[in-house]
PDB file of N, CA and C in Angstrom:
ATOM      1  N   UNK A   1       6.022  25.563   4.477  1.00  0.00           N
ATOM      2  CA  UNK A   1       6.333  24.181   4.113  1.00  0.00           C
ATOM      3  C   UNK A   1       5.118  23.528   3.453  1.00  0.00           C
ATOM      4  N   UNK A   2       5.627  22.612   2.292  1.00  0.00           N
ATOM      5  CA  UNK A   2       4.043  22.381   1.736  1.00  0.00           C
ATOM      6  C   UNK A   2       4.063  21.070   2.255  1.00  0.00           C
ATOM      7  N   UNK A   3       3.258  20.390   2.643  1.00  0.00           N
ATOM      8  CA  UNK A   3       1.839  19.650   3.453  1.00  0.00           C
ATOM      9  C   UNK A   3       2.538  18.396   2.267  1.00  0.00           C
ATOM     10  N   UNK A   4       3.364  17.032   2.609  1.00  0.00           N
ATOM     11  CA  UNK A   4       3.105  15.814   1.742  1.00  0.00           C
ATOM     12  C   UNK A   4       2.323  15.067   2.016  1.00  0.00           C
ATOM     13  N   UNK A   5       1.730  14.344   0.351  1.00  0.00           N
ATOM     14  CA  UNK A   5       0.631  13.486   0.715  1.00  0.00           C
ATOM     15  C   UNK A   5       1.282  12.403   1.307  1.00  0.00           C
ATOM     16  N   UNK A   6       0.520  12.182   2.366  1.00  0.00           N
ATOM     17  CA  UNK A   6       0.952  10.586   3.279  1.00  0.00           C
ATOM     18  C   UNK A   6       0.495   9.433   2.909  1.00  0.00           C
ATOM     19  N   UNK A   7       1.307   8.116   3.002  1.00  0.00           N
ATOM     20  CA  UNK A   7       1.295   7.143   2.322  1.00  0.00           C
ATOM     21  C   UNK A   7       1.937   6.326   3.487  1.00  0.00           C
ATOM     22  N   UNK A   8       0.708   5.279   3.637  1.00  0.00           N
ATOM     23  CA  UNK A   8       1.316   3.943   4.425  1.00  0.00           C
ATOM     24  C   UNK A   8       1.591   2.507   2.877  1.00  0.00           C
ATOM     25  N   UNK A   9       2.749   2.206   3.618  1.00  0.00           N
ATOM     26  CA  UNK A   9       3.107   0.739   2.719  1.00  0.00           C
ATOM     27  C   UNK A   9       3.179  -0.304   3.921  1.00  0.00           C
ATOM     28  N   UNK A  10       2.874  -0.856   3.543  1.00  0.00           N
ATOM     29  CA  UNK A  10       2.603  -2.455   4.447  1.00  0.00           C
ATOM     30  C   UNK A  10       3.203  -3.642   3.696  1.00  0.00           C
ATOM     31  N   UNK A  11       4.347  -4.417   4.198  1.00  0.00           N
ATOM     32  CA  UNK A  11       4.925  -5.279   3.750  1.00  0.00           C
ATOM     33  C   UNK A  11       5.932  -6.201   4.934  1.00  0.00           C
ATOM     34  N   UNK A  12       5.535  -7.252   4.849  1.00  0.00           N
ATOM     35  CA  UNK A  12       5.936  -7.996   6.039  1.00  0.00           C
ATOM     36  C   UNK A  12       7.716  -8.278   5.274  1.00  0.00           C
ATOM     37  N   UNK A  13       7.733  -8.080   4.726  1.00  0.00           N
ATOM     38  CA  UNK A  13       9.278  -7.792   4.275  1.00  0.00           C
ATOM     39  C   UNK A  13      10.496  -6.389   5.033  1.00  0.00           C
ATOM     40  N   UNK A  14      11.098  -6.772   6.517  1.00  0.00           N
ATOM     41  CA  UNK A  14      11.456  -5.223   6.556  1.00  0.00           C
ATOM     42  C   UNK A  14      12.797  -4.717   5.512  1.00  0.00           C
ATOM     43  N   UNK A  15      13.230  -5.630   4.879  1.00  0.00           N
ATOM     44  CA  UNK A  15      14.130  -4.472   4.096  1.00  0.00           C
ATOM     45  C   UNK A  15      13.214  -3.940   3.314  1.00  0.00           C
ATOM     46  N   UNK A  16      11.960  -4.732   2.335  1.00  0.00           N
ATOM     47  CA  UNK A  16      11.285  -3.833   1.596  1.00  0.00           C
ATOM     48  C   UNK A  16      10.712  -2.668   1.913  1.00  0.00           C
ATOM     49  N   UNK A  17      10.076  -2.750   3.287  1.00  0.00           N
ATOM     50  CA  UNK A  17       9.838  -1.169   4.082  1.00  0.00           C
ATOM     51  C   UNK A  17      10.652  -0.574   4.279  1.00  0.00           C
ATOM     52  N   UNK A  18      12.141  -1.007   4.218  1.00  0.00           N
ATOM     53  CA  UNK A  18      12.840   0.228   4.442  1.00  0.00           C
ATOM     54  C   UNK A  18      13.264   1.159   3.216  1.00  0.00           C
ATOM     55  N   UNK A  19      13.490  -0.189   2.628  1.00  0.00           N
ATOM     56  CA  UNK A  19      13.961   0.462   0.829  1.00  0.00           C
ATOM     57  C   UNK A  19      12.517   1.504   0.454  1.00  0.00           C
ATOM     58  N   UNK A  20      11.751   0.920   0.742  1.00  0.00           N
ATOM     59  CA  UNK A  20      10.341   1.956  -0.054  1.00  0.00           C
ATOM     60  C   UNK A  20      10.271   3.874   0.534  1.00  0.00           C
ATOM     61  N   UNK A  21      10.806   3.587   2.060  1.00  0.00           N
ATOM     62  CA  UNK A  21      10.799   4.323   3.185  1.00  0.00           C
ATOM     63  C   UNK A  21      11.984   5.832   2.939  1.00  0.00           C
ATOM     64  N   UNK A  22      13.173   4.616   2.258  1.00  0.00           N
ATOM     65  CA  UNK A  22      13.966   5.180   1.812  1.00  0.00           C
ATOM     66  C   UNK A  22      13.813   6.174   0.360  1.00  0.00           C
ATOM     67  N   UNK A  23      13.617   5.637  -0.396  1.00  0.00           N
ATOM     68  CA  UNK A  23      13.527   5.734  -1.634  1.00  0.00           C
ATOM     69  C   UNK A  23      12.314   7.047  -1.877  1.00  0.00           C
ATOM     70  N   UNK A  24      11.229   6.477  -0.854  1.00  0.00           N
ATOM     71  CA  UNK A  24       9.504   7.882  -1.165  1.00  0.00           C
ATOM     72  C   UNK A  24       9.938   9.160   0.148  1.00  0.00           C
ATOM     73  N   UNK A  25      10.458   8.814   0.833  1.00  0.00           N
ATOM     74  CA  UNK A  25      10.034  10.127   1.984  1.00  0.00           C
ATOM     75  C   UNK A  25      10.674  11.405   1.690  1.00  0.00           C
ATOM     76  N   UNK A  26      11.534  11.558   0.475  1.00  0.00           N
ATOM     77  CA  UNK A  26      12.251  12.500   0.660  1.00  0.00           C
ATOM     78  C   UNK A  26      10.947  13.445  -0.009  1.00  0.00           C
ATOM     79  N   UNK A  27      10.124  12.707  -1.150  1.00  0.00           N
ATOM     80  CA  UNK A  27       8.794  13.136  -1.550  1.00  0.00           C
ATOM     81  C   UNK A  27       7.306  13.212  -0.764  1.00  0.00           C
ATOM     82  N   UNK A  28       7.343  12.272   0.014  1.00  0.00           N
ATOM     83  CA  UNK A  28       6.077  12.001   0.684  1.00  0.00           C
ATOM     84  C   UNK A  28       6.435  11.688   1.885  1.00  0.00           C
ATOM     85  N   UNK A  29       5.347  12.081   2.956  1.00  0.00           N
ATOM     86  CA  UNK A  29       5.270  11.391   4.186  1.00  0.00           C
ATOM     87  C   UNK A  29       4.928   9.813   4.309  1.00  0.00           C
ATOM     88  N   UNK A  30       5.570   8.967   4.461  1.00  0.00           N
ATOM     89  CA  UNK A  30       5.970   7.103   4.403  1.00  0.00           C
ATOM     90  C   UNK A  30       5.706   6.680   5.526  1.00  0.00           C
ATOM     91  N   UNK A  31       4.878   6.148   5.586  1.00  0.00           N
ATOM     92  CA  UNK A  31       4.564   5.563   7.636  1.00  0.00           C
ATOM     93  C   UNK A  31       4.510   3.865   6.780  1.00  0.00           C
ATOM     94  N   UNK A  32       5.564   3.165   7.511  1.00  0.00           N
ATOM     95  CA  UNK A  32       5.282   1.788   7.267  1.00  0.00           C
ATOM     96  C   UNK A  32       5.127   1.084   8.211  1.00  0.00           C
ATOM     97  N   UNK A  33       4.704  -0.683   7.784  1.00  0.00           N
ATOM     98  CA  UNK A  33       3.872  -1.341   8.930  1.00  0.00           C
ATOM     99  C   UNK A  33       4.309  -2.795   8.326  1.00  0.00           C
ATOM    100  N   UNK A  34       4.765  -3.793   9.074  1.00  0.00           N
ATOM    101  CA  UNK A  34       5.133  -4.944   8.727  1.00  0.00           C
ATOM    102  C   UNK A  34       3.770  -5.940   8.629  1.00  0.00           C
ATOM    103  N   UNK A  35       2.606  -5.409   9.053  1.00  0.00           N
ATOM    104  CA  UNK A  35       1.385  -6.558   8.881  1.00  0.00           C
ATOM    105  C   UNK A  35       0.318  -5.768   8.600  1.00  0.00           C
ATOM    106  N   UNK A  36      -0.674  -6.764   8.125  1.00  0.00           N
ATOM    107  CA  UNK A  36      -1.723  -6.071   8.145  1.00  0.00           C
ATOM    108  C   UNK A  36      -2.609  -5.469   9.306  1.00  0.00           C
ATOM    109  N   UNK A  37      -2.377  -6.545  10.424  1.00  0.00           N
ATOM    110  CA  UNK A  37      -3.203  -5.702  11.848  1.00  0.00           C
ATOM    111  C   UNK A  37      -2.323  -4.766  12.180  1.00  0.00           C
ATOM    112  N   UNK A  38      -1.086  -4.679  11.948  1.00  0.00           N
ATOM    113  CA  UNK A  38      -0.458  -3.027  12.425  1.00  0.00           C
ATOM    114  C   UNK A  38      -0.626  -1.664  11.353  1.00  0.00           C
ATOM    115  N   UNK A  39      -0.817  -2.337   9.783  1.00  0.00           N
ATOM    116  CA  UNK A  39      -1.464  -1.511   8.884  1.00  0.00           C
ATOM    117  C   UNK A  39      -2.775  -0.698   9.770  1.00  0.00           C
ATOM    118  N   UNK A  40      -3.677  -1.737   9.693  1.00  0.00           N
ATOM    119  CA  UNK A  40      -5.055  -1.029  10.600  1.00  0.00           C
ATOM    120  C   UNK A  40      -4.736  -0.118  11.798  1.00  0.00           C
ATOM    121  N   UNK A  41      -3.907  -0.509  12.224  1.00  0.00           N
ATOM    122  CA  UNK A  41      -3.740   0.643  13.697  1.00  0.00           C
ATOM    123  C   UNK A  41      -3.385   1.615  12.919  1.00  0.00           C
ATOM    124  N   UNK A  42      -2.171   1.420  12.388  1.00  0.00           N
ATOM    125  CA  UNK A  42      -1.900   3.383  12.123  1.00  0.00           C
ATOM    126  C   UNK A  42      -2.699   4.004  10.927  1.00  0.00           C
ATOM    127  N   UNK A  43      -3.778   3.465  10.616  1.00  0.00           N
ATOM    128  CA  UNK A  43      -5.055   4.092   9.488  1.00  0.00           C
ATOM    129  C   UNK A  43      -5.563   4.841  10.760  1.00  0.00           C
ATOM    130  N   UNK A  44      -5.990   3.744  11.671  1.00  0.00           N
ATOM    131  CA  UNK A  44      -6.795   4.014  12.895  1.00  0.00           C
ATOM    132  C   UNK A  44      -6.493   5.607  13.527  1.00  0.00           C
ATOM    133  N   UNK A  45      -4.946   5.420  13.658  1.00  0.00           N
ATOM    134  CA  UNK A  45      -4.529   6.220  14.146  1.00  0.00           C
ATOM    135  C   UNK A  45      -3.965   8.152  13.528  1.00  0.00           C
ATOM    136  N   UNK A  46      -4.334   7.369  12.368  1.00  0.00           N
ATOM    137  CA  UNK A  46      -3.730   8.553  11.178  1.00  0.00           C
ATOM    138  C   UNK A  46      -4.347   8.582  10.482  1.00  0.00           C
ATOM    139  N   UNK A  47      -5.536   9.373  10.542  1.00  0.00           N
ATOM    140  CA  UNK A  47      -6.772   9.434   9.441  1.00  0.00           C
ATOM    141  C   UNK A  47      -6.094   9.963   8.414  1.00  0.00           C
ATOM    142  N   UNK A  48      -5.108  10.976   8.456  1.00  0.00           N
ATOM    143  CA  UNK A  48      -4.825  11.917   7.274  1.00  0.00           C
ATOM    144  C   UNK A  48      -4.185  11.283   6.029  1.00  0.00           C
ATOM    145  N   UNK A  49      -3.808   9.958   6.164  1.00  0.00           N
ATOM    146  CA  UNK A  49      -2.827   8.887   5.191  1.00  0.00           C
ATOM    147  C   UNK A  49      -4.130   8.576   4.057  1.00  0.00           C
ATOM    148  N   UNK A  50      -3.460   9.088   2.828  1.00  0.00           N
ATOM    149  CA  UNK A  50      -4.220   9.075   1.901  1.00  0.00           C
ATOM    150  C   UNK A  50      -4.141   8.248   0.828  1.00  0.00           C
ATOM    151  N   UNK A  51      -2.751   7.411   0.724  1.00  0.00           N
ATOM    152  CA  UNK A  51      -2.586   6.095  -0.229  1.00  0.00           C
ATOM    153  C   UNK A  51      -2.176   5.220   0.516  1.00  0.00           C
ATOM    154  N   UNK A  52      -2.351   3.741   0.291  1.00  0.00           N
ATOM    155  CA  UNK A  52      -1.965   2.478   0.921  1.00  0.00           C
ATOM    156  C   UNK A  52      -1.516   1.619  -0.150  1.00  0.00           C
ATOM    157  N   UNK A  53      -0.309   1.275   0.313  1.00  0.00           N
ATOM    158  CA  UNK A  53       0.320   0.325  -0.793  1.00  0.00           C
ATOM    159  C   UNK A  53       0.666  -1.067   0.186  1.00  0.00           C
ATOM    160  N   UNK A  54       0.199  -2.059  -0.325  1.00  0.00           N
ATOM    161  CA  UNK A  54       0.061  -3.804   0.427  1.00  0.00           C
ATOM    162  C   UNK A  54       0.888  -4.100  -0.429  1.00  0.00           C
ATOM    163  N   UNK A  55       1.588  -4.917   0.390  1.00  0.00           N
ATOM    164  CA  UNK A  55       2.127  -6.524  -0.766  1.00  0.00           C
ATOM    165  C   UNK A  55       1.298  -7.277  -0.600  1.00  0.00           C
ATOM    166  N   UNK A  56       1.483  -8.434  -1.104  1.00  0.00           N
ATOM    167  CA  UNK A  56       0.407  -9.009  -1.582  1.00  0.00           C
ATOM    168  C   UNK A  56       0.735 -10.525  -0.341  1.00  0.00           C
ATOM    169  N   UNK A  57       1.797 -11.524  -0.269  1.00  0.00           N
ATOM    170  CA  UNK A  57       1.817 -12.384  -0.187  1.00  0.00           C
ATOM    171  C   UNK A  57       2.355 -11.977   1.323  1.00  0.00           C
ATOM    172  N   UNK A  58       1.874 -11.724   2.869  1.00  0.00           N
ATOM    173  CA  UNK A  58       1.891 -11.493   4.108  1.00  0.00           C
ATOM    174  C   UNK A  58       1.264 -13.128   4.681  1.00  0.00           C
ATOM    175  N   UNK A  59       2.086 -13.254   5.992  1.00  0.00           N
ATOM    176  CA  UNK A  59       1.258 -14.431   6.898  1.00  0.00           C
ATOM    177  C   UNK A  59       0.121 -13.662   7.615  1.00  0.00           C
ATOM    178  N   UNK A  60      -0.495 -14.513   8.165  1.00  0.00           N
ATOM    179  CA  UNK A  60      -2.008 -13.909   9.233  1.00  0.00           C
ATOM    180  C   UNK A  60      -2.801 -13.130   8.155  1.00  0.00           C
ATOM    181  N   UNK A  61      -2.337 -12.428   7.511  1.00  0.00           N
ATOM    182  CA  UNK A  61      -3.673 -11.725   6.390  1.00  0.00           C
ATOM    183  C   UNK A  61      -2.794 -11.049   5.371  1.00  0.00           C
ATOM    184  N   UNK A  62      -3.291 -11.804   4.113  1.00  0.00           N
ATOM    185  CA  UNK A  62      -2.395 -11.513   3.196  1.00  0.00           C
ATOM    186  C   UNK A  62      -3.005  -9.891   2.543  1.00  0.00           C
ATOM    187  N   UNK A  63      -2.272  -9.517   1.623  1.00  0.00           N
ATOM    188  CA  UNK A  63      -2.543  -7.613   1.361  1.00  0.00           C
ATOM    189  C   UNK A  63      -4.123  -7.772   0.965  1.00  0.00           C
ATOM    190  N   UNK A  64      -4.646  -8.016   0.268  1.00  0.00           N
ATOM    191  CA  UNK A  64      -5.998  -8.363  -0.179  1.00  0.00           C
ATOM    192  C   UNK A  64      -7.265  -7.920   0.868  1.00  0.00           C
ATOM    193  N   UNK A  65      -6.807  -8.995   2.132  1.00  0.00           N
ATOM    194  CA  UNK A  65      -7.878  -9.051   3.160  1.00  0.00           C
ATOM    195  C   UNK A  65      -7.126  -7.774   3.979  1.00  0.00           C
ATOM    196  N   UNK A  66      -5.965  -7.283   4.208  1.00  0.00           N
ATOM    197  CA  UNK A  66      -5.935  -6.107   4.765  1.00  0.00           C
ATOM    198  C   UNK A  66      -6.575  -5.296   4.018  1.00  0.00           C
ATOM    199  N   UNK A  67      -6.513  -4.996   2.873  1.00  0.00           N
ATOM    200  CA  UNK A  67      -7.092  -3.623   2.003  1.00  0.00           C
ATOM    201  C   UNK A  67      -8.763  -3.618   1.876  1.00  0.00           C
ATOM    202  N   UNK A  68      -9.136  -4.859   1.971  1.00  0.00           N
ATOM    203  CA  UNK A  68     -10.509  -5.106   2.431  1.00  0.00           C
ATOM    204  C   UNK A  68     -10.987  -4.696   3.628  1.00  0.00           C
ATOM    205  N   UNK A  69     -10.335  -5.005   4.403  1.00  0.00           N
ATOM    206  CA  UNK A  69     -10.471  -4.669   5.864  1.00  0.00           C
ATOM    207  C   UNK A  69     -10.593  -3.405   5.696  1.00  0.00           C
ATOM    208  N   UNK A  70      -9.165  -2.574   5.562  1.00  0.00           N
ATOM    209  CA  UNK A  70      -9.151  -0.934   5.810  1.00  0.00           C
ATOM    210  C   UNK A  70      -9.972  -0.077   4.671  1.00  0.00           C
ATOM    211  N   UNK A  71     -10.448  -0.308   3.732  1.00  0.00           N
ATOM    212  CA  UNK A  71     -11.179  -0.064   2.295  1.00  0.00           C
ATOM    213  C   UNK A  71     -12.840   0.272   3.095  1.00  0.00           C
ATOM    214  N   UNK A  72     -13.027  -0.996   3.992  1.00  0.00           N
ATOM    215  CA  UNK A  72     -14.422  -1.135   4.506  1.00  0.00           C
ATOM    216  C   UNK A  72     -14.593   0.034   5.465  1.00  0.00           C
ATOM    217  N   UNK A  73     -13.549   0.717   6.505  1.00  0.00           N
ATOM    218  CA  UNK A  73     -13.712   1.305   7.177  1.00  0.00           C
ATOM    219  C   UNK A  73     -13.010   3.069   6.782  1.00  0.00           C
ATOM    220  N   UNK A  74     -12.686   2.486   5.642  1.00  0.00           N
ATOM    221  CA  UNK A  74     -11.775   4.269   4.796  1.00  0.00           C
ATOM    222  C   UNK A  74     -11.957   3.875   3.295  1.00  0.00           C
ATOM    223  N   UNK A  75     -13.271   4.034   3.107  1.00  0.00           N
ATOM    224  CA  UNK A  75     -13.554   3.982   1.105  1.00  0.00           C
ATOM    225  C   UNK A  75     -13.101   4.683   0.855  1.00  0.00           C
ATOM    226  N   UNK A  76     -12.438   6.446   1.536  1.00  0.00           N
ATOM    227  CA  UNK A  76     -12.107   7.372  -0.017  1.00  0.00           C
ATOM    228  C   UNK A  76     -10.518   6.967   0.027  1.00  0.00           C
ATOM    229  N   UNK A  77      -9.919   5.930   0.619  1.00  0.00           N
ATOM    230  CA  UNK A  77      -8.291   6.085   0.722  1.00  0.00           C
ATOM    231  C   UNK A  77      -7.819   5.197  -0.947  1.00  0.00           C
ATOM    232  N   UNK A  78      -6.793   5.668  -1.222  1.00  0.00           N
ATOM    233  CA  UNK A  78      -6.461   4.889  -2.677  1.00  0.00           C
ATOM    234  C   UNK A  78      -5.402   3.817  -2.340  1.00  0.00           C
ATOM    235  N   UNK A  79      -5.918   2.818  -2.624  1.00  0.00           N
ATOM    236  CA  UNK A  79      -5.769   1.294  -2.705  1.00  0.00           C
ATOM    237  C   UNK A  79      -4.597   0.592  -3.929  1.00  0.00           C
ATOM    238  N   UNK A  80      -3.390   0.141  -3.217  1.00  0.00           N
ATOM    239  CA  UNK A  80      -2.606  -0.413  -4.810  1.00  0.00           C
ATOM    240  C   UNK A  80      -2.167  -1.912  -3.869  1.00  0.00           C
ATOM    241  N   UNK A  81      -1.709  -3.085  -4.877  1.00  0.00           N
ATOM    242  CA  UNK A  81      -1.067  -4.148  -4.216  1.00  0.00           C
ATOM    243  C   UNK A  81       0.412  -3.891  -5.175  1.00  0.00           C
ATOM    244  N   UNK A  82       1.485  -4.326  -4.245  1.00  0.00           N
ATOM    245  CA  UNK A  82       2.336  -4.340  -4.932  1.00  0.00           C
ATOM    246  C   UNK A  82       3.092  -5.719  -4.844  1.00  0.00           C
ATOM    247  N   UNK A  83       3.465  -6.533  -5.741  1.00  0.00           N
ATOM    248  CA  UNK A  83       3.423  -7.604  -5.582  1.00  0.00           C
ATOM    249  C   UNK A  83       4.902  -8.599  -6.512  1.00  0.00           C
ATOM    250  N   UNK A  84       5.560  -9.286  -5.957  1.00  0.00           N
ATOM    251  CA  UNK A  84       6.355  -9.847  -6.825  1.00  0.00           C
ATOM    252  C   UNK A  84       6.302 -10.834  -7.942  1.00  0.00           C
ATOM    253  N   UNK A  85       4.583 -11.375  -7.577  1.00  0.00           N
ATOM    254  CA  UNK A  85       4.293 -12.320  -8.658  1.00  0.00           C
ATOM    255  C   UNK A  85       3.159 -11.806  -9.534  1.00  0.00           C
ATOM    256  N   UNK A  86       2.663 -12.721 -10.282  1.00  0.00           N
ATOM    257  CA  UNK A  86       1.870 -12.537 -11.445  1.00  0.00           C
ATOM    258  C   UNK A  86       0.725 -12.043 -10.689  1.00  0.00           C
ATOM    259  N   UNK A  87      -0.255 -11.209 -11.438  1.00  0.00           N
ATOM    260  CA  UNK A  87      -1.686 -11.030 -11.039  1.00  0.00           C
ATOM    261  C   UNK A  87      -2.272 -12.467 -11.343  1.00  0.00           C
ATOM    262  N   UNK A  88      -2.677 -13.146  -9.879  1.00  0.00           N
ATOM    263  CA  UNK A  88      -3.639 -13.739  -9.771  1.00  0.00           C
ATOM    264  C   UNK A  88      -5.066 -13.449  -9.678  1.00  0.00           C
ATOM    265  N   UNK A  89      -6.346 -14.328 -10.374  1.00  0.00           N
ATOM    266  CA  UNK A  89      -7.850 -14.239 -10.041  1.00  0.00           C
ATOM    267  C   UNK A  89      -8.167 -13.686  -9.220  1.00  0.00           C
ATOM    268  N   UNK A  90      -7.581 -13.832  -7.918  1.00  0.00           N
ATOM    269  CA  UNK A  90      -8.233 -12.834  -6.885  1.00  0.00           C
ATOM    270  C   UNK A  90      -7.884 -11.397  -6.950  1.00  0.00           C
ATOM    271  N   UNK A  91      -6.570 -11.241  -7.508  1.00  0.00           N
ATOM    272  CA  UNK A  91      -6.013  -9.686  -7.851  1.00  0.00           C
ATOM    273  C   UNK A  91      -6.714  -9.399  -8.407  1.00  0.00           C
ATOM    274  N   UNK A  92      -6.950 -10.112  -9.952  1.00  0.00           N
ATOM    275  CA  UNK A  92      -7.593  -9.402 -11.015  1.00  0.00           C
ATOM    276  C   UNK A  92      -8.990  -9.155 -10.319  1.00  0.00           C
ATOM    277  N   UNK A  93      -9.631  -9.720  -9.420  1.00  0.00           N
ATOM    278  CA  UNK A  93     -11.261  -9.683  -9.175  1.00  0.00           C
ATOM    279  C   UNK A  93     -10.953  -8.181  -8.399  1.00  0.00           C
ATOM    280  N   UNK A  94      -9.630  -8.009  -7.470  1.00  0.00           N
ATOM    281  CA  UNK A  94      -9.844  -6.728  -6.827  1.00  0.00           C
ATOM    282  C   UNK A  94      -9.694  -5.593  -7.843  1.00  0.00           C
ATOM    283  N   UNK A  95      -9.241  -5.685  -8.820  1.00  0.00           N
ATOM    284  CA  UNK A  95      -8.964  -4.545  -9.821  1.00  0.00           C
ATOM    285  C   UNK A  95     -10.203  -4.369 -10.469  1.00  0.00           C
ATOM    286  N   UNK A  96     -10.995  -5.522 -11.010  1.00  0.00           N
ATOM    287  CA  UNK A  96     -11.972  -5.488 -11.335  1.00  0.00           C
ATOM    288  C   UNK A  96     -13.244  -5.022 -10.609  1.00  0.00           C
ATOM    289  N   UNK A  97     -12.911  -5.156  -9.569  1.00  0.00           N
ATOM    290  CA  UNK A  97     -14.608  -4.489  -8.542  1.00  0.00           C
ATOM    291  C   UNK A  97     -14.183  -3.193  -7.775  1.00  0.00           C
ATOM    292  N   UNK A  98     -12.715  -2.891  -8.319  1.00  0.00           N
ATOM    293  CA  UNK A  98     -12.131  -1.406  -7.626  1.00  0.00           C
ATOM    294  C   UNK A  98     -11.433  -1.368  -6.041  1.00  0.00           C
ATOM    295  N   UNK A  99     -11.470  -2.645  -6.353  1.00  0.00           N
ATOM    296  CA  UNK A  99     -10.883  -2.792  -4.573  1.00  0.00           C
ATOM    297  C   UNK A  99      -9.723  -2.101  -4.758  1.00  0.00           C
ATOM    298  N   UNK A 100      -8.348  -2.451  -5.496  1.00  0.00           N
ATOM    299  CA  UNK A 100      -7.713  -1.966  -6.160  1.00  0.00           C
ATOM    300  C   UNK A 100      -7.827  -1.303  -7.149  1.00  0.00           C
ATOM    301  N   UNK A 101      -6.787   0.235  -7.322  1.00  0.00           N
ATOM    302  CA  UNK A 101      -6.632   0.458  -8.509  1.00  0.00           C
ATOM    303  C   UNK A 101      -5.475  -0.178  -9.242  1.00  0.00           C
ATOM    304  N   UNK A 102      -4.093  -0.476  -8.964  1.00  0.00           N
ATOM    305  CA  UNK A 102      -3.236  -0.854  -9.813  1.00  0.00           C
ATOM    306  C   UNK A 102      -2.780  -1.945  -9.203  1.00  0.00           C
ATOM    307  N   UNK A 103      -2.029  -2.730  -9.665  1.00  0.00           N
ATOM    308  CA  UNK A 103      -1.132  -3.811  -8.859  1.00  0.00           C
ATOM    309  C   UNK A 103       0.275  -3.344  -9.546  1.00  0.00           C
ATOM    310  N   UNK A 104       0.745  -3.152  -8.848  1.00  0.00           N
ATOM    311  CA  UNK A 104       2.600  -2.645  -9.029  1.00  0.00           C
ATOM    312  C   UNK A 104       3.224  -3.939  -8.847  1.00  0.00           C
ATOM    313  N   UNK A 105       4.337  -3.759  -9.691  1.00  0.00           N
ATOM    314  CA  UNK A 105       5.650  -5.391  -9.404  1.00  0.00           C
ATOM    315  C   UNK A 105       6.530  -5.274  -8.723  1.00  0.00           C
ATOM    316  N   UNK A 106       6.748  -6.129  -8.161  1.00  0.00           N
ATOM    317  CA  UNK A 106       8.787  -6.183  -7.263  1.00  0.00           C
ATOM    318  C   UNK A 106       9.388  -6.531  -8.641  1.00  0.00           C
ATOM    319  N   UNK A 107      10.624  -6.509  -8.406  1.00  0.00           N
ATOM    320  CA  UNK A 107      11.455  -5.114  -7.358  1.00  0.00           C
ATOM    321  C   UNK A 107      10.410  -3.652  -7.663  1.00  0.00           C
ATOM    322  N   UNK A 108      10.169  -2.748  -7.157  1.00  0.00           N
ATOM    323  CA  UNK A 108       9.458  -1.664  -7.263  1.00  0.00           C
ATOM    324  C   UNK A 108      10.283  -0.852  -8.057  1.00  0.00           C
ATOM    325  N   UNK A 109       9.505  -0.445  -9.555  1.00  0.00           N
ATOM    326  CA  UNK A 109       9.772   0.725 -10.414  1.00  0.00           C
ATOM    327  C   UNK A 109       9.920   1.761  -9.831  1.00  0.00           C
ATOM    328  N   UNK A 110      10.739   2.912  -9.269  1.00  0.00           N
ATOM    329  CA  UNK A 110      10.796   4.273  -8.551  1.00  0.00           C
ATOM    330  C   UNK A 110       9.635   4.901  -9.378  1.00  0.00           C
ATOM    331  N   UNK A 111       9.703   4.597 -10.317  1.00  0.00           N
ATOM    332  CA  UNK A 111       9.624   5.754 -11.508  1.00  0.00           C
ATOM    333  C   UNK A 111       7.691   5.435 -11.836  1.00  0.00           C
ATOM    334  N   UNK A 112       7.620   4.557 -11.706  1.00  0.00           N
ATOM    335  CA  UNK A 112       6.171   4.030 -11.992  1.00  0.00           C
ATOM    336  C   UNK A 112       5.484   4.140 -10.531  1.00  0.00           C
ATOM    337  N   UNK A 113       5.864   3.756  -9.283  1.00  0.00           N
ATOM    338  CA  UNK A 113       5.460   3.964  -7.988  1.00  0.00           C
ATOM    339  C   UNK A 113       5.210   5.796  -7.795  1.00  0.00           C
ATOM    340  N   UNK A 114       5.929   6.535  -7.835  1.00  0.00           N
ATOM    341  CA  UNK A 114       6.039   7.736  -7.836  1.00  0.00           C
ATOM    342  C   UNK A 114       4.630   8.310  -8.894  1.00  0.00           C
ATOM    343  N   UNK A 115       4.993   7.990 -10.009  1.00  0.00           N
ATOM    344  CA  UNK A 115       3.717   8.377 -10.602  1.00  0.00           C
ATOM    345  C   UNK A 115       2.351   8.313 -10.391  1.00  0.00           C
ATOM    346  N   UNK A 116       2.033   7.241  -9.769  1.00  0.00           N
ATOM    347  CA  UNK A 116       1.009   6.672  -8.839  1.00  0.00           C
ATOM    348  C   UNK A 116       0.682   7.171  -7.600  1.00  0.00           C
ATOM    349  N   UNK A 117       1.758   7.529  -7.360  1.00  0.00           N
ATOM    350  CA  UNK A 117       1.372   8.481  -5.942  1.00  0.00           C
ATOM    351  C   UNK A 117       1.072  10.035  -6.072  1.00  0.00           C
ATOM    352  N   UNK A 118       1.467  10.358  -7.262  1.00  0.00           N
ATOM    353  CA  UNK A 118       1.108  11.732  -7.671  1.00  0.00           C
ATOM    354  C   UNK A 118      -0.161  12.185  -8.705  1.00  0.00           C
ATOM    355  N   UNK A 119      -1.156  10.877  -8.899  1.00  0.00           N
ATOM    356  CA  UNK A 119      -1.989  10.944  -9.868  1.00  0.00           C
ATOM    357  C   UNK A 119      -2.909  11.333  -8.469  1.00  0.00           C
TER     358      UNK A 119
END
């Protein structure tokens, strides 16, 4: 059996975790998390998760300060926001200093998400 790369998505939205859940696992291993402090536990808990995909607009800590958070304590993990609105200044500053590599849009492209997970 070959080994999928694992991928947590974090989105305080649960149909969006499920749709994403739905849609990636038949390709990848999908561990999702409705917040950002439950994001951190299962990093915590699952070193082997090798992409993280945030939304962007969460209560208690929006995707930004989670990916900051988990970025600080797992630099080699690859970092995306996925987001329903425009790239804002602070997005663009995370793309710009590498916090992020991409910011993805809602509704989520299959086809563009997928590619991203396979680069």
């Amino acid at each position: 059996m070959i080994n999928k790369k694992k991928i947590l998505y974090v989105d305080d939205e649960k149909i969006n975790v499920q749709l994403f859940q739905i849609n990636f696992s038949k390709n990848f291993d999908v561990s999702i998390s409705c917040s950002g402090k439950d994001g951190l536990f299962l990093l915590d808990n699952n070193l082997d998760i090798e992409v993280v995909i945030s939304d962007m607009k969460m209560p208690e800590m929006n995707g930004l300060e989670f990916i900051g958070k988990a970025k600080e304590k797992y630099p080699d993990k690859k970092y995306y926001m996925l987001t329903g609105f425009d790239i804002t200044d602070e997005i663009q500053n995370a793309l710009d200093n590498r916090l992020i590599l991409k910011c993805l849009k809602k509704p989520f492209n299959l086809k563009e998400i997928e590619k991203v997970l396979n680069e």
